[in-house]
C-alpha atoms as a PDB file:
ATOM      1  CA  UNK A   1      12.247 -46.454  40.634  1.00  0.00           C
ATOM      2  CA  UNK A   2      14.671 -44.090  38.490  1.00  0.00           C
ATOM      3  CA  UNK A   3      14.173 -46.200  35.076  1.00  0.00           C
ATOM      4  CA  UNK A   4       9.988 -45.482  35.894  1.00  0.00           C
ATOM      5  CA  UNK A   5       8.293 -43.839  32.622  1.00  0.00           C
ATOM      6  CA  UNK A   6       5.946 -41.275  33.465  1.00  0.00           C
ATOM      7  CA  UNK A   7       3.271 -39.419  31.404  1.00  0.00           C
ATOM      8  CA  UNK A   8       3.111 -35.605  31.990  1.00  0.00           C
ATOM      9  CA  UNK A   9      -0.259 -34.241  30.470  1.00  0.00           C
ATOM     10  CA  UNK A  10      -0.963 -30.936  30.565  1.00  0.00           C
ATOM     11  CA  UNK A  11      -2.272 -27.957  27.982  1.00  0.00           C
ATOM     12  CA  UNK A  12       0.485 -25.493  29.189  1.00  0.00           C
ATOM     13  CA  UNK A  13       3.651 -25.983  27.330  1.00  0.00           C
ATOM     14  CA  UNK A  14       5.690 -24.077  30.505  1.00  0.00           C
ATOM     15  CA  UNK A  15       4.169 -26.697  33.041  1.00  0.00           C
ATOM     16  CA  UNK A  16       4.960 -29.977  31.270  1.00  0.00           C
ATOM     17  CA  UNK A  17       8.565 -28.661  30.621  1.00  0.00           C
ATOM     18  CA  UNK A  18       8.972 -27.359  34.127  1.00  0.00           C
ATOM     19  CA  UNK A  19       7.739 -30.976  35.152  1.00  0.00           C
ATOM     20  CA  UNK A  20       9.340 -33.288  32.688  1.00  0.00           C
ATOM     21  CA  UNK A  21      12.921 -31.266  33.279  1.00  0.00           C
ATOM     22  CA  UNK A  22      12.558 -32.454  37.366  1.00  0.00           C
ATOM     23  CA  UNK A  23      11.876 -35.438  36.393  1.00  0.00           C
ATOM     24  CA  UNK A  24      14.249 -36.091  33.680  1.00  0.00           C
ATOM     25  CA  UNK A  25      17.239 -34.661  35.970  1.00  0.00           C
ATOM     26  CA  UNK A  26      15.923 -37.366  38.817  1.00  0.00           C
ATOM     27  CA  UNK A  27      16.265 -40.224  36.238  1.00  0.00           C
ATOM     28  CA  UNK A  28      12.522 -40.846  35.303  1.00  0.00           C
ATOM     29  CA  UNK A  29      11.881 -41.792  31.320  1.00  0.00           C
ATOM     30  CA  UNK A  30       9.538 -39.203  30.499  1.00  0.00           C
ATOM     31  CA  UNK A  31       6.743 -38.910  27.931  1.00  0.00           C
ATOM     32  CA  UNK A  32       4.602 -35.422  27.235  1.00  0.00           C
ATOM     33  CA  UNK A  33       1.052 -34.629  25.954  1.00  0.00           C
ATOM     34  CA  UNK A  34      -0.382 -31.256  25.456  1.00  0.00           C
ATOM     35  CA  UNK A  35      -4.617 -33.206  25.691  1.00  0.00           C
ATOM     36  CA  UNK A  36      -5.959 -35.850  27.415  1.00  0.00           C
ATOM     37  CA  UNK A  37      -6.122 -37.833  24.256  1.00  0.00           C
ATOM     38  CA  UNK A  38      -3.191 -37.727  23.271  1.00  0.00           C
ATOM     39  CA  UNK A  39      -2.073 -38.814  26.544  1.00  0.00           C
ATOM     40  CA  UNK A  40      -4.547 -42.010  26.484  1.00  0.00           C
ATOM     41  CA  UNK A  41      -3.150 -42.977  23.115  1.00  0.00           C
ATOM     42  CA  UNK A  42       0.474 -42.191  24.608  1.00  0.00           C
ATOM     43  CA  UNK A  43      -0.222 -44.833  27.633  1.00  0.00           C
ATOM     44  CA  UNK A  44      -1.778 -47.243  25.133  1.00  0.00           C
ATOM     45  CA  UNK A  45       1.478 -47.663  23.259  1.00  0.00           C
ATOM     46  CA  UNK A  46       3.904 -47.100  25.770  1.00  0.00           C
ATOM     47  CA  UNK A  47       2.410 -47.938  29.527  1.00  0.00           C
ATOM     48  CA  UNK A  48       4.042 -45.380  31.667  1.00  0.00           C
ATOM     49  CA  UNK A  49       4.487 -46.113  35.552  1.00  0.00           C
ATOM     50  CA  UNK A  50       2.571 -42.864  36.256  1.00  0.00           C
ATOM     51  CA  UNK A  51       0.378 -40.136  35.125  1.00  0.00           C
ATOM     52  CA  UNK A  52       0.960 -36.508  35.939  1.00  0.00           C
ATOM     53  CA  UNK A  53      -2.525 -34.759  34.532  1.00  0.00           C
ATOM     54  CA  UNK A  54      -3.635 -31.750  34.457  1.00  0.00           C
ATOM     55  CA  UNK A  55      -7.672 -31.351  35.824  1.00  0.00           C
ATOM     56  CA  UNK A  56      -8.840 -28.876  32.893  1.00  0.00           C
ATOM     57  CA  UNK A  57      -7.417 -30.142  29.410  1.00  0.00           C
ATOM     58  CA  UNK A  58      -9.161 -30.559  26.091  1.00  0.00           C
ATOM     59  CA  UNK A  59     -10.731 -33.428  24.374  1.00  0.00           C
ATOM     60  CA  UNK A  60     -10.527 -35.655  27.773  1.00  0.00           C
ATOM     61  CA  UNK A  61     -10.472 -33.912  30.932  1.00  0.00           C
ATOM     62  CA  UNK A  62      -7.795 -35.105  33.337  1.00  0.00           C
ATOM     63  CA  UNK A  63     -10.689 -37.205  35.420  1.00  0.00           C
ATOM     64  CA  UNK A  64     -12.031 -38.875  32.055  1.00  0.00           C
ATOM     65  CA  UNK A  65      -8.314 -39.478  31.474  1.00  0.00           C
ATOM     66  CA  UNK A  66      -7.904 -41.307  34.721  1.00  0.00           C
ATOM     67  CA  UNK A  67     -11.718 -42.820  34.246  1.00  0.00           C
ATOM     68  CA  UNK A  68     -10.948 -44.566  30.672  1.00  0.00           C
ATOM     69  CA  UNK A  69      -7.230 -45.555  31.779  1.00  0.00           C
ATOM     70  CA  UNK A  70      -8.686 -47.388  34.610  1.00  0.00           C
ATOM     71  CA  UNK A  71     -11.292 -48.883  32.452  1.00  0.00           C
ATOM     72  CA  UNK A  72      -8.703 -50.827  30.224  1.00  0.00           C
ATOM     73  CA  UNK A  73      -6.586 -53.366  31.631  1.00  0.00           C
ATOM     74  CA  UNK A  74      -3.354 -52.440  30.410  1.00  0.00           C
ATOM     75  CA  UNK A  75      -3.685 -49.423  32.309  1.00  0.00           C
ATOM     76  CA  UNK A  76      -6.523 -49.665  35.108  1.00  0.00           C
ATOM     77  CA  UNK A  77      -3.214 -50.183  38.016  1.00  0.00           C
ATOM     78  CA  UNK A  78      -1.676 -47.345  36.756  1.00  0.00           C
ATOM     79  CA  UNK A  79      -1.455 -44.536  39.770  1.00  0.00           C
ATOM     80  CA  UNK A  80      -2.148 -40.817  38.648  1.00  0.00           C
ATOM     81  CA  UNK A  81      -1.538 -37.628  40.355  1.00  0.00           C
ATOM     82  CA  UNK A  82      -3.171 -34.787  39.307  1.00  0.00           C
ATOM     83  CA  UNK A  83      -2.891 -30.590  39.386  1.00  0.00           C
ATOM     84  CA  UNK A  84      -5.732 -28.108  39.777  1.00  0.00           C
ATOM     85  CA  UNK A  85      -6.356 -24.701  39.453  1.00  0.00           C
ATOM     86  CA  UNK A  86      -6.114 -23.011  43.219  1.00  0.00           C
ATOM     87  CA  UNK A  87      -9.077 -23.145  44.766  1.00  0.00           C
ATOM     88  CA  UNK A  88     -10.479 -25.924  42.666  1.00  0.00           C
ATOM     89  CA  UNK A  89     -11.784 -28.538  44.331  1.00  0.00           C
ATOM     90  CA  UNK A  90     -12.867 -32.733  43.607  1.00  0.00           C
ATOM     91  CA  UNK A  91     -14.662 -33.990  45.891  1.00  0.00           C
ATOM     92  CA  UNK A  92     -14.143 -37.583  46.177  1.00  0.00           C
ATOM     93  CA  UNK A  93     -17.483 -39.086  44.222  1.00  0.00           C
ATOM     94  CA  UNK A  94     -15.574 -37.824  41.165  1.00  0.00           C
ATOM     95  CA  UNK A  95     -13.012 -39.720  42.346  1.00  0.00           C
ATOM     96  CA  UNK A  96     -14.376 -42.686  42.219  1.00  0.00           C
ATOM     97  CA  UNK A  97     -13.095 -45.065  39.215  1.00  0.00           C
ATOM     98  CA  UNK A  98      -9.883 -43.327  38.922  1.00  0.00           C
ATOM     99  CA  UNK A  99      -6.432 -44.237  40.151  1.00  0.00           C
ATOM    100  CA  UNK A 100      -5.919 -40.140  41.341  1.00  0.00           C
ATOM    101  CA  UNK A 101      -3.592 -40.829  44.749  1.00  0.00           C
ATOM    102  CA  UNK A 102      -3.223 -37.139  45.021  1.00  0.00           C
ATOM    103  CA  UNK A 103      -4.211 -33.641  44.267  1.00  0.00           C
ATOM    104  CA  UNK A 104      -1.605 -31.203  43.719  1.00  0.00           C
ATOM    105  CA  UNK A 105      -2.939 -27.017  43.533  1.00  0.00           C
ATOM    106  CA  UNK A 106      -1.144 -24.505  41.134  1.00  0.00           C
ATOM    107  CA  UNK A 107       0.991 -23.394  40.943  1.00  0.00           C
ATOM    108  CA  UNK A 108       3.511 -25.773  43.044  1.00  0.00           C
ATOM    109  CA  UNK A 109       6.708 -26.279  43.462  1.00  0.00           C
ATOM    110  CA  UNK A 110       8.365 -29.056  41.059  1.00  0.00           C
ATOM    111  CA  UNK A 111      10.449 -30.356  43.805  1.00  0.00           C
ATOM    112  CA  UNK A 112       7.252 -30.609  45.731  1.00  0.00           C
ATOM    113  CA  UNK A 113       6.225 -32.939  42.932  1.00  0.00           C
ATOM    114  CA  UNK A 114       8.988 -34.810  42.537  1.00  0.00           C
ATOM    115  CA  UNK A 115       8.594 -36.112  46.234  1.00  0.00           C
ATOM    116  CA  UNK A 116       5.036 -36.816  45.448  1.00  0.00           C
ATOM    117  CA  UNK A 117       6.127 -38.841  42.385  1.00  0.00           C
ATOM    118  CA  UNK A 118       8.653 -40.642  44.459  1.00  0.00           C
ATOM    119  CA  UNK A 119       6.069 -41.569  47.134  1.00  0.00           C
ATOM    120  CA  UNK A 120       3.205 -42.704  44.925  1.00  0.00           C
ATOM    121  CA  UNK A 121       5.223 -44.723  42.898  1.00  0.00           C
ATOM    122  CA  UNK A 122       6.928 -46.616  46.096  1.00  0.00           C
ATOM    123  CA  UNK A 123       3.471 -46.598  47.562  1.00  0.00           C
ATOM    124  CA  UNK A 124       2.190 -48.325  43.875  1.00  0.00           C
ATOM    125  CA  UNK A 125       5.135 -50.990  44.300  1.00  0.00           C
ATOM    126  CA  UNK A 126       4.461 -51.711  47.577  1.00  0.00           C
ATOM    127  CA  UNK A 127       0.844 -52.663  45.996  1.00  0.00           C
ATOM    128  CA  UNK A 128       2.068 -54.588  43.482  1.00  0.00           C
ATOM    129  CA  UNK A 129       4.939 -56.610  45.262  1.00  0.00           C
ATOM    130  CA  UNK A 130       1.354 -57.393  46.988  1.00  0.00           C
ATOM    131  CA  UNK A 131       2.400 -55.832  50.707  1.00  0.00           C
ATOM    132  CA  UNK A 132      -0.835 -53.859  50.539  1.00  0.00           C
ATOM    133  CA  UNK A 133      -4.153 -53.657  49.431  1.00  0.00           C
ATOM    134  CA  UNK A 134      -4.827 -52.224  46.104  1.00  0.00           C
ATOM    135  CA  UNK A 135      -5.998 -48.455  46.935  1.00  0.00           C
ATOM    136  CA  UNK A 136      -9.410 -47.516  46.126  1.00  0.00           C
ATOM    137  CA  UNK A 137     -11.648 -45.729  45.152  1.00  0.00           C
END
């Protein structure tokens, strides 16, 4: 699990670095984007494990991130978690054709995160090494 890539997308500098430093000093391979673009041409070339995305971004929103990378096949079993303003909520029809295994409010606490990263991704594996069924929505 330590040599998983993940993809932190978010508009605010301070939260991807905050992010990407907890998961860098945990072992993860970690990639950065500052839109949801360039985070869905990020994950075309280099397929991370997971996606840590922002809600509110420009060019893609964090859900249209998680809709088109579970549109292409390359990336439709890739698991996403994703942060929200406080208060925000998604209710679970815009949910639907995305891989989004949890909501995380700001601000939070990166080792918070970090044991959500740890348990989606063992919870993804499990899927994969086919001991579960694949997660919907």
């Amino acid at each position: 699990m330590a040599n998983d890539t993940i993809l932190v997308c978010d508009d605010e500098p301070h939260i991807v670095h905050v992010v990407a430093a907890k998961l860098k000093n945990a072992g993860f391979e970690v990639l950065t984007a500052t839109d949801g673009q360039e985070a869905l041409d990020i994950a075309r070339q280099h397929v991370p494990s997971l996606l840590i995305t922002d809600y509110q971004m420009p060019y893609l929103s964090g859900l249209e991130l998680c809709a088109r990378m579970r549109a292409e096949p390359e990336l439709k079993n890739i698991p996403a978690i994703m942060l929200t303003a406080r208060g925000f909520s998604i209710n679970t029809t815009e949910l639907t054709g995305t891989n989004i295994r949890e909501l995380i409010p700001k601000p939070f606490s990166p080792r918070e995160v970090l044991r959500i990263v740890r348990r989606v991704l063992q919870e993804s594996e499990a899927v994969v090494g086919g001991t579960a069924s694949e997660p919907g929505p």
